[in-house]
Protein backbone atom coordinates (compact mmCIF):
# COMPACT_ATOMS: atom_id res chain seq x y z
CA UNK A 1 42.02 -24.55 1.86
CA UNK A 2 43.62 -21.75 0.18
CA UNK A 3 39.81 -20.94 -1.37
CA UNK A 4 37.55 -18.03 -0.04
CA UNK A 5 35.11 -18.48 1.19
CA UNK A 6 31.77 -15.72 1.47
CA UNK A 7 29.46 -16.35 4.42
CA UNK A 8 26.60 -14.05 3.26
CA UNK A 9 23.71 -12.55 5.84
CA UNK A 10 25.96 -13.04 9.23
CA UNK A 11 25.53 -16.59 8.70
CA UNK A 12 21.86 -16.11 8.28
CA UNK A 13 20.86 -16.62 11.92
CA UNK A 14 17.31 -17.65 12.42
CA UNK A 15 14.24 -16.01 14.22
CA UNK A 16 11.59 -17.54 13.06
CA UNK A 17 9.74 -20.77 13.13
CA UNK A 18 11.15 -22.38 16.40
CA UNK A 19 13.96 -19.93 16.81
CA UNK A 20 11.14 -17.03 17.36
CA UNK A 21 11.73 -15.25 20.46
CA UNK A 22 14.75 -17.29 21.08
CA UNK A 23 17.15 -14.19 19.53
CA UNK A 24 18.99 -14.23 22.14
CA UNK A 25 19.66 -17.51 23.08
CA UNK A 26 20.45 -18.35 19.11
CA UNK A 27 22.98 -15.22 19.58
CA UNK A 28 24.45 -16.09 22.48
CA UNK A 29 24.59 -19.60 22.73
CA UNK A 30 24.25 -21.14 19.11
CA UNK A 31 25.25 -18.42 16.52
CA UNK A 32 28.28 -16.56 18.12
CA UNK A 33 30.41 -20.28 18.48
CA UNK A 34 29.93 -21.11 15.58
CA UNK A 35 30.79 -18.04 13.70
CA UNK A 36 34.22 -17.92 16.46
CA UNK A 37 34.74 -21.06 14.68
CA UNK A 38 34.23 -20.19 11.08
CA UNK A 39 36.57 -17.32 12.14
CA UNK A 40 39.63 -19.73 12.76
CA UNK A 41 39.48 -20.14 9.10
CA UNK A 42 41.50 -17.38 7.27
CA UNK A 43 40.06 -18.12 3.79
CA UNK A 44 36.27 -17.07 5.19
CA UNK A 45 35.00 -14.13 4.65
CA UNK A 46 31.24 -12.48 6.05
CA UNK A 47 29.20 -10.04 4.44
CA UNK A 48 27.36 -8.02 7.55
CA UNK A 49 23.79 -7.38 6.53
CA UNK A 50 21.22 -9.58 8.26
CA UNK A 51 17.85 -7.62 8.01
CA UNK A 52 15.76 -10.16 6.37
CA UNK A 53 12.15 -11.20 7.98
CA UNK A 54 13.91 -14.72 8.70
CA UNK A 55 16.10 -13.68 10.99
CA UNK A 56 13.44 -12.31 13.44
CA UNK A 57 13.88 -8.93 14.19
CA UNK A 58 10.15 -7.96 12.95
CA UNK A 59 10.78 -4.87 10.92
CA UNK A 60 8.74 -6.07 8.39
CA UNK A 61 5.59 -6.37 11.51
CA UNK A 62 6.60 -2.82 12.52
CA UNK A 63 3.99 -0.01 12.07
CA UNK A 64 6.41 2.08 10.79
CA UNK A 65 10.03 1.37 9.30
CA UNK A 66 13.32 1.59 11.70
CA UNK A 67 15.45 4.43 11.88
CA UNK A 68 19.12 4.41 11.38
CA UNK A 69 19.56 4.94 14.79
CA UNK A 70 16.81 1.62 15.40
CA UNK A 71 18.44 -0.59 12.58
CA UNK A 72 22.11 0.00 14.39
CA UNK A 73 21.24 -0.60 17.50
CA UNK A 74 19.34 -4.21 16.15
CA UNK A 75 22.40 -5.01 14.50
CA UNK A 76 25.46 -3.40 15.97
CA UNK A 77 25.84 -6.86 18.36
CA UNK A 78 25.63 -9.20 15.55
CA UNK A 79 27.72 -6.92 13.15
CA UNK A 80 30.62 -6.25 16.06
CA UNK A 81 31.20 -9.53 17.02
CA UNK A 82 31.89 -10.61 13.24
CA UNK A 83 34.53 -7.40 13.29
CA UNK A 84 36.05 -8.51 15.98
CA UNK A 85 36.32 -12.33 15.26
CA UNK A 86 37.49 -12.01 11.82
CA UNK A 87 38.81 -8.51 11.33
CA UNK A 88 37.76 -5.77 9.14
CA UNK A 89 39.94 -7.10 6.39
CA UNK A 90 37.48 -10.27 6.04
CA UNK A 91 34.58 -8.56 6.88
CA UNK A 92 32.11 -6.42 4.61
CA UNK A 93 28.51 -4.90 4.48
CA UNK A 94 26.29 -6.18 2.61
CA UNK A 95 22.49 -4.84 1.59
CA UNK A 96 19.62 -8.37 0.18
CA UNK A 97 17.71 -5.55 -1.92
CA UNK A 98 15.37 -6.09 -2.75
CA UNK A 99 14.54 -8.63 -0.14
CA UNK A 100 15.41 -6.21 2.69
CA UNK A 101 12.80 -3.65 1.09
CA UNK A 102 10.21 -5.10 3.63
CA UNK A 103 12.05 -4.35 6.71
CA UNK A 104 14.35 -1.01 5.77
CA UNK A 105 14.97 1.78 3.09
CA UNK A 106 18.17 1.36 1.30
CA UNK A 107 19.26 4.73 3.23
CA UNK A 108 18.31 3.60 6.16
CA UNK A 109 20.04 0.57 5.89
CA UNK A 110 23.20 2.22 4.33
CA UNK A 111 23.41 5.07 6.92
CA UNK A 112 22.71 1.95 9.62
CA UNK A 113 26.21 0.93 8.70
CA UNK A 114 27.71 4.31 9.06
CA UNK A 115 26.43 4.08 13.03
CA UNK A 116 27.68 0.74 13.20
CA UNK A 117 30.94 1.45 12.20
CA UNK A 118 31.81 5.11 13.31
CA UNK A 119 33.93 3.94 16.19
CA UNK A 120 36.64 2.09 14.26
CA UNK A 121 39.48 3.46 12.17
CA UNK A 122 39.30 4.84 8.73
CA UNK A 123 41.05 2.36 7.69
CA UNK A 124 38.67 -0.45 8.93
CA UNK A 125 35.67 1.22 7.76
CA UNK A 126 37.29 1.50 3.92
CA UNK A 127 37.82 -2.26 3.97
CA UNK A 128 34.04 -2.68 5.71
CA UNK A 129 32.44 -0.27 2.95
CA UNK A 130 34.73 -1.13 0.18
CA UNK A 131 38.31 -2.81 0.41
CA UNK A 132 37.46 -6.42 1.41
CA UNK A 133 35.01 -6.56 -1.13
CA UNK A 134 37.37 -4.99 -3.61
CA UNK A 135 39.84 -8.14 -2.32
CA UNK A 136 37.17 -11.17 -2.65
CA UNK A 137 35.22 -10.31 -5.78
CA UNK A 138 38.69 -9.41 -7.60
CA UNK A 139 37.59 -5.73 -8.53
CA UNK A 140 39.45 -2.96 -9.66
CA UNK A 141 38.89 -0.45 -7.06
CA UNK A 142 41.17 1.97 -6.02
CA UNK A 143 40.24 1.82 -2.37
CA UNK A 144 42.83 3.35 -1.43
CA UNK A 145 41.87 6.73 -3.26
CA UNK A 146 38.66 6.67 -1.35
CA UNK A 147 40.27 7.74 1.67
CA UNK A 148 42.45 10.37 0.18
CA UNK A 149 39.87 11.75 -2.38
CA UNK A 150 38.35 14.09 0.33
CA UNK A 151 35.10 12.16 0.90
CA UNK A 152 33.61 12.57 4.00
CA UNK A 153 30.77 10.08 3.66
CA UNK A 154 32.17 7.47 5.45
């Protein structure tokens, strides 16, 4: 189908309920096939966020909030493995605020993203921040100008 398709939330992998403590084994053996498979599909799209209590990663238990640096490395796997499957072009990040306010700051979340991404190309981390999002929701944004408007925030 020529239709796009938005998985929000990495697919929304669980940790909770029966999948808690099983992160792992949901990554590696349940969530990462499928999402190879939903990758085949050129009209799907993902929107990386995933920090909500339901997918298990216990920020919200913490005794204090994550870092960047925490929240990157928590995610980075889950995040990378999207890039890779279906490109930056059909990838973007997403934030569930206000839902995500009981695990992470908005910063913290934000600046997350930054770690995540700081290895790839300029050009990958425009469409990640901005240019496939620019692409699915139809929005005109000049993403483009972002990288030549002297911005050094991404």
């Amino acid at each position: 189908s020529s239709d796009l398709i938005v998985l929000d939330h990495i697919g929304g992998p669980l940790g909770i309920g029966p999948f808690a403590g099983k992160q792992q084994h949901v990554f590696s053996e349940e969530w990462k096939p499928a999402m190879a498979r939903l990758a085949a599909c050129p009209n799907v799209n993902v929107k990386l966020g995933g920090v909500m209590p339901l997918n298990g990663f216990g920020f919200e238990l913490a005794s204090r909030p994550p870092t960047s640096q925490e929240l990157a490395k928590a995610l980075a796997p889950w995040h990378m493995f999207c890039i890779e499957q279906f490109g930056a072009h059909r990838c973007m990040f997403e934030s569930n605020f206000p839902v995500d306010r009981s695990s992470v700051s908005y910063g913290v979340l934000w600046n997350a993203f930054k770690i995540i991404s700081a290895g790839y190309s300029r050009e990958a981390r425009l469409a990640l921040f901005a240019g496939t999002a620019a692409r699915v929701y139809n929005l005109d944004v000049d993403v483009a100008s972002l990288s030549s408007s002297g911005t050094s925030r991404l």
